[in-house]
Protein backbone atom coordinates (compact mmCIF):
# COMPACT_ATOMS: atom_id res chain seq x y z
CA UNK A 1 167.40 96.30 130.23
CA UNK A 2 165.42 100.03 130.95
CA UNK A 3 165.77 100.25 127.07
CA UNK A 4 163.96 96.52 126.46
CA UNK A 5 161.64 97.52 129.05
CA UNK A 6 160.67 100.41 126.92
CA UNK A 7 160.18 98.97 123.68
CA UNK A 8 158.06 96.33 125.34
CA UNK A 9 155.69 99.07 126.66
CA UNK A 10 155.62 100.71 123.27
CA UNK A 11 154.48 98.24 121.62
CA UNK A 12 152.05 97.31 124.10
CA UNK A 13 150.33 100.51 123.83
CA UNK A 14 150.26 100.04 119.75
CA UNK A 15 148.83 97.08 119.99
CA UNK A 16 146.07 98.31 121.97
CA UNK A 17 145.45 101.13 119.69
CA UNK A 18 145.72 99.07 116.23
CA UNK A 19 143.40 96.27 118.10
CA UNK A 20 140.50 98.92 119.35
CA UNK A 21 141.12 102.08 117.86
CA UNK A 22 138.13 104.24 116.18
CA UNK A 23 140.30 106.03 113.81
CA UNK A 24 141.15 102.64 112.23
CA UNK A 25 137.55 101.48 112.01
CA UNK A 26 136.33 105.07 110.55
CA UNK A 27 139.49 104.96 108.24
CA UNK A 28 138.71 102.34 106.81
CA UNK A 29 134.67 102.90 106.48
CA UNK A 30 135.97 106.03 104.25
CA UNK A 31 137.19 103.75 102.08
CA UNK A 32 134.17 101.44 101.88
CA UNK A 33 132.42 104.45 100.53
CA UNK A 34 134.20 104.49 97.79
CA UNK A 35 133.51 101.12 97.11
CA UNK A 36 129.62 101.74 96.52
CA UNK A 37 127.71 100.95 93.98
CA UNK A 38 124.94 103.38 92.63
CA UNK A 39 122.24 101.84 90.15
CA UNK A 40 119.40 103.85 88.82
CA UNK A 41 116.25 101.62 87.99
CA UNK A 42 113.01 103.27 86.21
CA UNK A 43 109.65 102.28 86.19
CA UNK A 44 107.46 103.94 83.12
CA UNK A 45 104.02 103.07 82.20
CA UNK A 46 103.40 103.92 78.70
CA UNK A 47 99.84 103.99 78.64
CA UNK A 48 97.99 102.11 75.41
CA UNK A 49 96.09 104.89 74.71
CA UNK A 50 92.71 104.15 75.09
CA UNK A 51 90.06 102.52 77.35
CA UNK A 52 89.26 98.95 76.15
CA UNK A 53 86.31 98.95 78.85
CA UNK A 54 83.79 99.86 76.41
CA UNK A 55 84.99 97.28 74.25
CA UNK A 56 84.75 94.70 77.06
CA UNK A 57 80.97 95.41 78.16
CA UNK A 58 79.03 96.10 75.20
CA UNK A 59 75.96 94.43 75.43
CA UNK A 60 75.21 94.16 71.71
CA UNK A 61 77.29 93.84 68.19
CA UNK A 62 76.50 97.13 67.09
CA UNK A 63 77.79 98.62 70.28
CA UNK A 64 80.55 96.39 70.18
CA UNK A 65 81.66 97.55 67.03
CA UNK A 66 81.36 101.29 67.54
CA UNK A 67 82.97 100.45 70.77
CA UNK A 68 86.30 98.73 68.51
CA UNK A 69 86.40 101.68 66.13
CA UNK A 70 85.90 104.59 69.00
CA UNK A 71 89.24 103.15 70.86
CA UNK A 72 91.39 103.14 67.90
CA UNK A 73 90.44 106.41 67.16
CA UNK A 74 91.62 107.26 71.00
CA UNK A 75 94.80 105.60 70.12
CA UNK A 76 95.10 107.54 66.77
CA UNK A 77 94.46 110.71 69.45
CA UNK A 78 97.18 109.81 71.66
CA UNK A 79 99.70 109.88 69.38
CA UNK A 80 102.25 107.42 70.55
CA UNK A 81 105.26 108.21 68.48
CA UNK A 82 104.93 111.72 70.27
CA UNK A 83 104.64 110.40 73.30
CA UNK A 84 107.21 108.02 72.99
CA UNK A 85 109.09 110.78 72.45
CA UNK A 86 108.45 112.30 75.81
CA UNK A 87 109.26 109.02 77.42
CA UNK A 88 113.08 108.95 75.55
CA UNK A 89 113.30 112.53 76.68
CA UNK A 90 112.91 111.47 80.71
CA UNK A 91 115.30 108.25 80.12
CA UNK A 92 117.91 111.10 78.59
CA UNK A 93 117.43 113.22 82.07
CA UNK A 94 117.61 110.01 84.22
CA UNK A 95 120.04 107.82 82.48
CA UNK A 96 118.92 104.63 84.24
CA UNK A 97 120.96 101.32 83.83
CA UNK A 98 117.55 99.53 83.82
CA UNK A 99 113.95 100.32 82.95
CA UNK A 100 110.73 98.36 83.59
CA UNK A 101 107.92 99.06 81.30
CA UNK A 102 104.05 98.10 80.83
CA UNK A 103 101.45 98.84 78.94
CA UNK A 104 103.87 98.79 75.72
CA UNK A 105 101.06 98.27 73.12
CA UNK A 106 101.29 97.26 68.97
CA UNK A 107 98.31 97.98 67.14
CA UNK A 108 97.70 96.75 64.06
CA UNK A 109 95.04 96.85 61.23
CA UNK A 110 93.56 95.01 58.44
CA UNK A 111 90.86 93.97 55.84
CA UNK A 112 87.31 92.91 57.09
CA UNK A 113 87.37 89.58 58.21
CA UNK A 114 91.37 89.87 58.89
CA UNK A 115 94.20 89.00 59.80
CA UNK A 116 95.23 92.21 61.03
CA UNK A 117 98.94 92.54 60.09
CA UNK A 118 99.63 95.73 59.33
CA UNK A 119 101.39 97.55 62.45
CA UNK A 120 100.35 100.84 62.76
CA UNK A 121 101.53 101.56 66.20
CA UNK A 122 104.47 100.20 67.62
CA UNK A 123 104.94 101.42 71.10
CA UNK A 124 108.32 100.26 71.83
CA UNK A 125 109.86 100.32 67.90
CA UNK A 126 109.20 104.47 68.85
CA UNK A 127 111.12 104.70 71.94
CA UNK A 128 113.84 102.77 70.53
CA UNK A 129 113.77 105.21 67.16
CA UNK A 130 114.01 108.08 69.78
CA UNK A 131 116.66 106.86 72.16
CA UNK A 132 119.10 106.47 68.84
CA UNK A 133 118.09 110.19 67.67
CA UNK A 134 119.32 111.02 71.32
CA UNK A 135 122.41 109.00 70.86
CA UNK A 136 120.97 106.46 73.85
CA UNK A 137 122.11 103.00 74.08
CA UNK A 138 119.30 100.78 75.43
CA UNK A 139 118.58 96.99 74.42
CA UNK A 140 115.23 95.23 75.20
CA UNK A 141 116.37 92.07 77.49
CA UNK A 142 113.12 90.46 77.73
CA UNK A 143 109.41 91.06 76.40
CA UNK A 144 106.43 89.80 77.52
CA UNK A 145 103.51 90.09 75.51
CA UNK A 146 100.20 90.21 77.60
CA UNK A 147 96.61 90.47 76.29
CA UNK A 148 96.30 90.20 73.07
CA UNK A 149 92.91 90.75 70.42
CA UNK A 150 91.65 91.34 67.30
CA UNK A 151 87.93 92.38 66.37
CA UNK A 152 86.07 93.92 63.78
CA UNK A 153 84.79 97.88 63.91
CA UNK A 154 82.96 100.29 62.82
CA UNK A 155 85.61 101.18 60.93
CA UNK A 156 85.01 98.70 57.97
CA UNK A 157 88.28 96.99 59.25
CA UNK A 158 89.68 94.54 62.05
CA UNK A 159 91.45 96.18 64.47
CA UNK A 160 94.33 93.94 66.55
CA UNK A 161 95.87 94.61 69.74
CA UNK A 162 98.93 93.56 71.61
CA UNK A 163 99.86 94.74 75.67
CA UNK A 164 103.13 93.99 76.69
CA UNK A 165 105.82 94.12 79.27
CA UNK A 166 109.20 95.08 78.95
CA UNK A 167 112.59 95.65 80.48
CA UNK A 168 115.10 97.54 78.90
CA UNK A 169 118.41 98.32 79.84
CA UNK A 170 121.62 99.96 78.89
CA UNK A 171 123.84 98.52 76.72
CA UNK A 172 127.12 101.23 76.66
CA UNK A 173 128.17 100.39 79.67
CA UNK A 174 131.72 98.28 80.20
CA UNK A 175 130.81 94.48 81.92
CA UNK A 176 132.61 95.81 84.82
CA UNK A 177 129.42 99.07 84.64
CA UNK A 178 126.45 96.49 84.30
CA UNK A 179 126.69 92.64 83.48
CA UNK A 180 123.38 91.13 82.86
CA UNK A 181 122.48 87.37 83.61
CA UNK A 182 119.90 84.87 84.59
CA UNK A 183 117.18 86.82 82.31
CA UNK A 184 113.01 85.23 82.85
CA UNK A 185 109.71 86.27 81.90
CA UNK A 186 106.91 84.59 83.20
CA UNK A 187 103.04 84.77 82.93
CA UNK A 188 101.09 84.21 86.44
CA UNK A 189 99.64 81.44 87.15
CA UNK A 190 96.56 83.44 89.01
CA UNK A 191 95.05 86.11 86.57
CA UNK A 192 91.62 87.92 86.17
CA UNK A 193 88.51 86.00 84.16
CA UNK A 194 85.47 87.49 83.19
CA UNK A 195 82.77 86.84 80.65
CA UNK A 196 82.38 89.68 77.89
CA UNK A 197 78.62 89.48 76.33
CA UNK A 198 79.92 89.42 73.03
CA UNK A 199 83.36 88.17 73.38
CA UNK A 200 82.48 85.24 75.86
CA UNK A 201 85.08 84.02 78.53
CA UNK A 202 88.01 86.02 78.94
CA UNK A 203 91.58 85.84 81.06
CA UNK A 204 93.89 88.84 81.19
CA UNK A 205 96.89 87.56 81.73
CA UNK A 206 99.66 89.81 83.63
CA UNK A 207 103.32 88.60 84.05
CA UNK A 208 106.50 89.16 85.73
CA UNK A 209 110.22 89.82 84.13
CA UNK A 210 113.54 89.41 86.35
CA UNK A 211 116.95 90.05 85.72
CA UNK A 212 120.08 89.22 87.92
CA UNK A 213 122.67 92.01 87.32
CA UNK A 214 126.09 92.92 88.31
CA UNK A 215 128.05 96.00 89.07
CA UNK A 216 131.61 95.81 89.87
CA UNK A 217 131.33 92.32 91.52
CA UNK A 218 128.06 93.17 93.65
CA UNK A 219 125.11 91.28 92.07
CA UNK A 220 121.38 92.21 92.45
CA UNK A 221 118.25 91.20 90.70
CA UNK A 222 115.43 93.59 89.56
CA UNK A 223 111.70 92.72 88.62
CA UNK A 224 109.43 94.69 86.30
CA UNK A 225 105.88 93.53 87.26
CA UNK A 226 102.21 94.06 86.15
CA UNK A 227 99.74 93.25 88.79
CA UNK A 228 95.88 92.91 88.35
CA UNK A 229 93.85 96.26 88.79
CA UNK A 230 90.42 95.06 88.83
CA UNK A 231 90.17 92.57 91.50
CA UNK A 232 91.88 92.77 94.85
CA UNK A 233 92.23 88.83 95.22
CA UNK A 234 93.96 88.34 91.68
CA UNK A 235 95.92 91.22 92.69
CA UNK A 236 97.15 89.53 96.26
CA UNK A 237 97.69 86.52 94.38
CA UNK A 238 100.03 87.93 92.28
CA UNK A 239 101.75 89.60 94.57
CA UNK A 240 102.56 86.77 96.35
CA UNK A 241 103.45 84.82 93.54
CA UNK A 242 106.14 87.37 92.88
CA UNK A 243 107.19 87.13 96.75
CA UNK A 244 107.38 83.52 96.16
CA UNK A 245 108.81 83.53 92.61
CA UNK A 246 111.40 86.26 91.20
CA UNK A 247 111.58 88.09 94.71
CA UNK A 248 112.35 84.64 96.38
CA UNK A 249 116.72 85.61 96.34
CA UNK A 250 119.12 85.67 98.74
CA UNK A 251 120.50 88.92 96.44
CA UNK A 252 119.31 92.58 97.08
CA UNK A 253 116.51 92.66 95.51
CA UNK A 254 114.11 95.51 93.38
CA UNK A 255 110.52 95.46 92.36
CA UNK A 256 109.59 98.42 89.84
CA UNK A 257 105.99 98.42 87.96
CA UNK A 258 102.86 99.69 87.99
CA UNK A 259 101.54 97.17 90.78
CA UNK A 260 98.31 98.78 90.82
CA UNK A 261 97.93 98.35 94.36
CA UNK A 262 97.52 101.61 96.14
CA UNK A 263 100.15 102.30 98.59
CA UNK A 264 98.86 105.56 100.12
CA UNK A 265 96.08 103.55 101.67
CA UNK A 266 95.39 101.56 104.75
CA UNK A 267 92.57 100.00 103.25
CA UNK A 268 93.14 96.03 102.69
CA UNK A 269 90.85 96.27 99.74
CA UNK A 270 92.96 98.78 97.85
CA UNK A 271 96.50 98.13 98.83
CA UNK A 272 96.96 93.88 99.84
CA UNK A 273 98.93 93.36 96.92
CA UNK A 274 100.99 96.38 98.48
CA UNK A 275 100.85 95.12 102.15
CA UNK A 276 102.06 91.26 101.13
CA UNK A 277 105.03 92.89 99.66
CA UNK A 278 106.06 95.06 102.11
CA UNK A 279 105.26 92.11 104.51
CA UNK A 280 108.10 90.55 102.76
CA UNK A 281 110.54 92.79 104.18
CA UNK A 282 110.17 95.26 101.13
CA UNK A 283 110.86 98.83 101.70
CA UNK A 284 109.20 101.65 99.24
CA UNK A 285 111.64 103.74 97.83
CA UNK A 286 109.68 107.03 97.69
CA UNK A 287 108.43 106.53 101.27
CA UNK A 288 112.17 106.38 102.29
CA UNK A 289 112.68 109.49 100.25
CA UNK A 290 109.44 111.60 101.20
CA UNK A 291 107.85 110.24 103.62
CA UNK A 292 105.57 113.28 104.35
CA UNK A 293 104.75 113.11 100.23
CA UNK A 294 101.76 111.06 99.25
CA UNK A 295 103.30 110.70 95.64
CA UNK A 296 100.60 110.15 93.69
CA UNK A 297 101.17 108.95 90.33
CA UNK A 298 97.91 108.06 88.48
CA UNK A 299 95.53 109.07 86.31
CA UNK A 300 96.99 112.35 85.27
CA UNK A 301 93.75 112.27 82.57
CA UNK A 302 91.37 110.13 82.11
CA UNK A 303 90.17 109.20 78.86
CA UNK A 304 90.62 112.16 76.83
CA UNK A 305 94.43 112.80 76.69
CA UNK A 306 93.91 116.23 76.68
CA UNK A 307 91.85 116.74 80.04
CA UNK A 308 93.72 116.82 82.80
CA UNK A 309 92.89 115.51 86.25
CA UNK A 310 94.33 115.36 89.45
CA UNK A 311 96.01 112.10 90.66
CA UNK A 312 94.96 110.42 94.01
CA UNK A 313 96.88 107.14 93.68
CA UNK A 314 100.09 106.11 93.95
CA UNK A 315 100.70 102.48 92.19
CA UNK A 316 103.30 103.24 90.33
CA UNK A 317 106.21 101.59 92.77
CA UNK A 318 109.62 100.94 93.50
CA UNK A 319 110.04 98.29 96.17
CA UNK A 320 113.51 96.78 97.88
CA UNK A 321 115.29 94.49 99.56
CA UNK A 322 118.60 93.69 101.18
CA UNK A 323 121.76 95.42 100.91
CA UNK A 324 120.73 98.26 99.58
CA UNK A 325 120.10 102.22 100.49
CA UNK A 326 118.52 104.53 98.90
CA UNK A 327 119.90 107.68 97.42
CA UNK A 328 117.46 109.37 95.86
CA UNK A 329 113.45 108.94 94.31
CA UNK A 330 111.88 110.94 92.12
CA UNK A 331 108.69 111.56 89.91
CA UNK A 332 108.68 112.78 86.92
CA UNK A 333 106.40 112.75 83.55
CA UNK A 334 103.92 114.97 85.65
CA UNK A 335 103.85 118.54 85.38
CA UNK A 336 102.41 120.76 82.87
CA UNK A 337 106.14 121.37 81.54
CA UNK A 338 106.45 117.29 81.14
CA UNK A 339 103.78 117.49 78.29
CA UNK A 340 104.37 117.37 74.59
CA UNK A 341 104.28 120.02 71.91
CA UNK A 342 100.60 118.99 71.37
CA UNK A 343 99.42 118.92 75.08
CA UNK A 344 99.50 115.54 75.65
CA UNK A 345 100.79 113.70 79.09
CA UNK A 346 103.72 111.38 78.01
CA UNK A 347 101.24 109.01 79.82
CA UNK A 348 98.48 109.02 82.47
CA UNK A 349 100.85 107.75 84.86
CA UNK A 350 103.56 109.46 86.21
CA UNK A 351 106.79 107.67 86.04
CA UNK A 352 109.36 106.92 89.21
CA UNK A 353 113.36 106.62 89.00
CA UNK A 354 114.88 105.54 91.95
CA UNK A 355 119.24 105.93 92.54
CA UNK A 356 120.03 103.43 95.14
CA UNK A 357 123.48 102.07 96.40
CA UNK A 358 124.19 98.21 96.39
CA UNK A 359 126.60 98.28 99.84
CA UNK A 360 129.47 96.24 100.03
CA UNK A 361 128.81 93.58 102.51
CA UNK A 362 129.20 94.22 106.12
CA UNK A 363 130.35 90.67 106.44
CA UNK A 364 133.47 91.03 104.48
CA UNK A 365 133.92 94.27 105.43
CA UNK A 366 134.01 93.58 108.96
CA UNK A 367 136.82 90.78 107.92
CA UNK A 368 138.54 92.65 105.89
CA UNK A 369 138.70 95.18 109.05
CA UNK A 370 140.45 92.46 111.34
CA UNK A 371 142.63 91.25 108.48
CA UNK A 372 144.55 94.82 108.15
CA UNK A 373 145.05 95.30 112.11
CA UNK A 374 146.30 91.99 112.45
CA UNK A 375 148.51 92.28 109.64
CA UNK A 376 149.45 95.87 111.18
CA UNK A 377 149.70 94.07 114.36
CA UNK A 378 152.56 91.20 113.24
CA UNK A 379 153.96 94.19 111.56
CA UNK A 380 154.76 96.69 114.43
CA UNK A 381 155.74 93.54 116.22
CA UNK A 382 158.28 92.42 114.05
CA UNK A 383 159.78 95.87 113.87
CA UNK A 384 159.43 96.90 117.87
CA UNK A 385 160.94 93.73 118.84
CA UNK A 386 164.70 92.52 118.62
C-alpha cells in the first residue's frame, strides 16, 4: 500500500511539472526558432535617366523640341546598361527572393514623323543580361508599363518613351524555398492630370503589383508600388487605394517602392500617403532597424548624373504587416564606392533590402504546446500507474 501511495505522489508531482513547467514551454520555443522563415525583399528605383519636366512645360514648339532632344541626350549620359550593371551587382550582394522595381524605362527611336520602334534602351533587358553574366536566376513575374510617349526633337527624329513597374523574383529556388501565386498588376484608379501647353491634357498613370508567396508552408504577399510625387492628394489617394486593394489580406503583408511620400517628416503635406499607411497598422522596416537614422534615400544628384548632392528624403520604403519581424534593413547604392567605373550613381535613389522572418503562428504554436504535454501527460500515466 506505502509503495501505491508512492507512485501516486510521483506522478502527481509530474503531472504538475509537464502541465506548468517553463522548461517545457522554452524547450519547445527553441524549436520554433528553427522553424522561421527569413525572406529578403528589395526595393530599387532605377531612375529613367533624365528629367521629362522640361518636356512637360515648354511653352512653345521650338522649346518643346529642344526640350525632347536635350532629355535623350541625358539618357544617352546616363548610360543605363552601366548602370544596370551596378544594380545586378547589389542584387548579387543581397540575394533577395523578391525585388520591386520602378522607373524601368525603354526608349526607343525613329524616323521624323515615326513610329518610333527601334529600342535603344532597354532598362530591364540590361539587368537581366547582367544577372546571367553573374550566374543570377531572376524571372520578371509581372510588368506594368506606366507613362508612355512619343514626340518629335530637335534631333531630326521621334523620340518614344516607356516607364514601367516591375517585380522580379528568384527563380533557383526549390517550391518548398519560394512558391509564387495569385500574381496582379493594376493601374490606380486616382492618378495625376495636368494640361501640357503643347501636349494638351495629360494623366500619369502609377500602378500597383502584388504577389502572394510561400516559404515552407507560411504564405505572405508583397506589393511593389509607385505612388504620385507631385500632388499630395493623388498621392493619399493612392495610398489608400493600396490599403484598400493589394494590402487588404489577412496574410503578413509587405509594401516595397518608391512611395514618394516622405517619411522623415511630420508634415501632412509631405508624408499623408506615408501616415495612411502606417495608419493601417504598417510598420517601417528601417525605422525598426535605426530608429535614430533618418535614412535618406533621394536625390543622390540631380539632373546631371555626375553632380552629386546630398539626400534629405527618405521615400524609398519598406512597409509591413502581420506576422512578421524584422531582421535586418539596409541601404545601399549610396556611397561614393557604390558608383560605376564612369562616376555615375547606379541611380539617384538609394535602394533598401529588408531580411525579415515570417513567424510561425502563435496560434498553432500555442496548440501544438498543449498537444505534446498532454500526450506526455497520458504517457507518464500509463507507465506510473499499475
Amino acid at each position: 500500500m506505502k509503495n501505491r501511495r508512492m507512485q501516486r505522489l510521483v506522478y502527481a508531482a509530474l503531472v504538475l511539472c509537464i502541465t506548468i513547467s517553463p522548461i517545457a514551454v522554452s524547450g519547445r520555443n527553441s524549436q520554433a526558432v528553427g522553424s522561421d522563415r527569413p525572406i529578403t525583399v528589395m526595393t530599387r528605383n532605377m531612375f529613367i535617366g533624365a528629367d521629362l519636366s522640361p518636356i512637360l512645360g515648354a511653352t512653345s514648339f521650338d522649346e518643346f523640341l529642344i526640350a525632347v532632344a536635350n532629355a535623350y541626350l541625358d539618357v544617352q549620359q546616363s548610360n543605363i546598361p552601366e548602370r544596370a550593371a551596378a544594380v545586378a551587382d547589389e542584387i548579387q550582394a543581397n540575394q533577395p527572393h523578391l525585388i520591386g522595381l520602378q522607373e524601368v524605362s525603354i526608349w526607343r527611336t525613329g524616323p521624323p514623323g515615326g513610329p518610333a520602334t527601334t529600342v535603344t534602351y532597354d532598362a530591364l533587358q540590361s539587368l537581366l543580361d547582367e544577372l546571367a553574366v553573374r550566374g543570377l536566376h531572376y524571372t520578371p513575374i509581372a510588368i506594368l508599363d506606366e507613362f508612355q510617349a512619343e514626340a518629335p526633337s530637335a534631333l531630326g527624329i521621334n523620340i518614344g518613351f516607356t516607364d514601367r513597374d516591375v517585380v522580379l523574383a528568384r527563380s533557383d529556388l526549390a517550391t518548398s524555398g519560394l512558391k509564387l501565386s495569385n500574381v496582379q498588376a493594376q493601374h490606380f484608379a486616382t492618378n495625376f492630370a495636368f494640361t501640357s501647353p503643347i501636349l494638351g491634357q495629360l494623366t500619369v498613370p502609377r500602378g500597383w503589383i502584388s504577389v502572394d508567396g510561400k516559404i515552407r508552408g507560411k504564405q505572405f504577399r508583397f506589393v511593389n508600388a509607385h505612388l504620385e510625387s507631385f500632388h499630395p492628394g493623388v498621392q493619399a489617394a493612392q495610398a489608400s487605394e493600396l490599403i484598400l486593394g493589394p494590402a487588404n489580406t489577412e496574410l503578413p503583408v509587405m509594401i516595397a517602392g518608391d512611395l514618394n511620400t516622405e517619411s522623415a517628416s511630420g508634415d501632412p503635406a509631405l508624408n499623408a500617403g506615408h501616415q495612411i499607411i502606417v495608419g493601417a497598422g504598417f510598420q517601417d522596416a528601417w525605422t525598426v532597424s535605426h530608429p535614430a537614422d533618418p535614412g535618406f534615400t533621394w536625390p543622390l544628384h540631380l539632373e546631371d548624373p555626375f553632380t552629386s548632392v546630398a539626400p534629405f528624403q527618405r521615400i524609398d520604403l519598406i512597409l509591413f504587416r502581420g506576422q512578421l519581424e524584422v531582421l535586418s534593413t539596409e541601404l545601399f547604392g549610396h556611397t561614393p564606392a557604390d558608383r560605376t567605373a564612369s562616376g555615375l550613381w547606379p541611380s539617384d535613389h538609394a535602394g533598401v533590402v529588408s531580411s525579415i522572418n515570417l513567424k510561425p503562428s502563435m496560434a498553432k504554436l500555442d496548440a501544438t504546446v498543449w498537444n505534446e504535454r498532454v500526450y506526455a501527460r497520458d504517457r507518464y500515466s500509463q507507465a506510473l500507474i499499475p
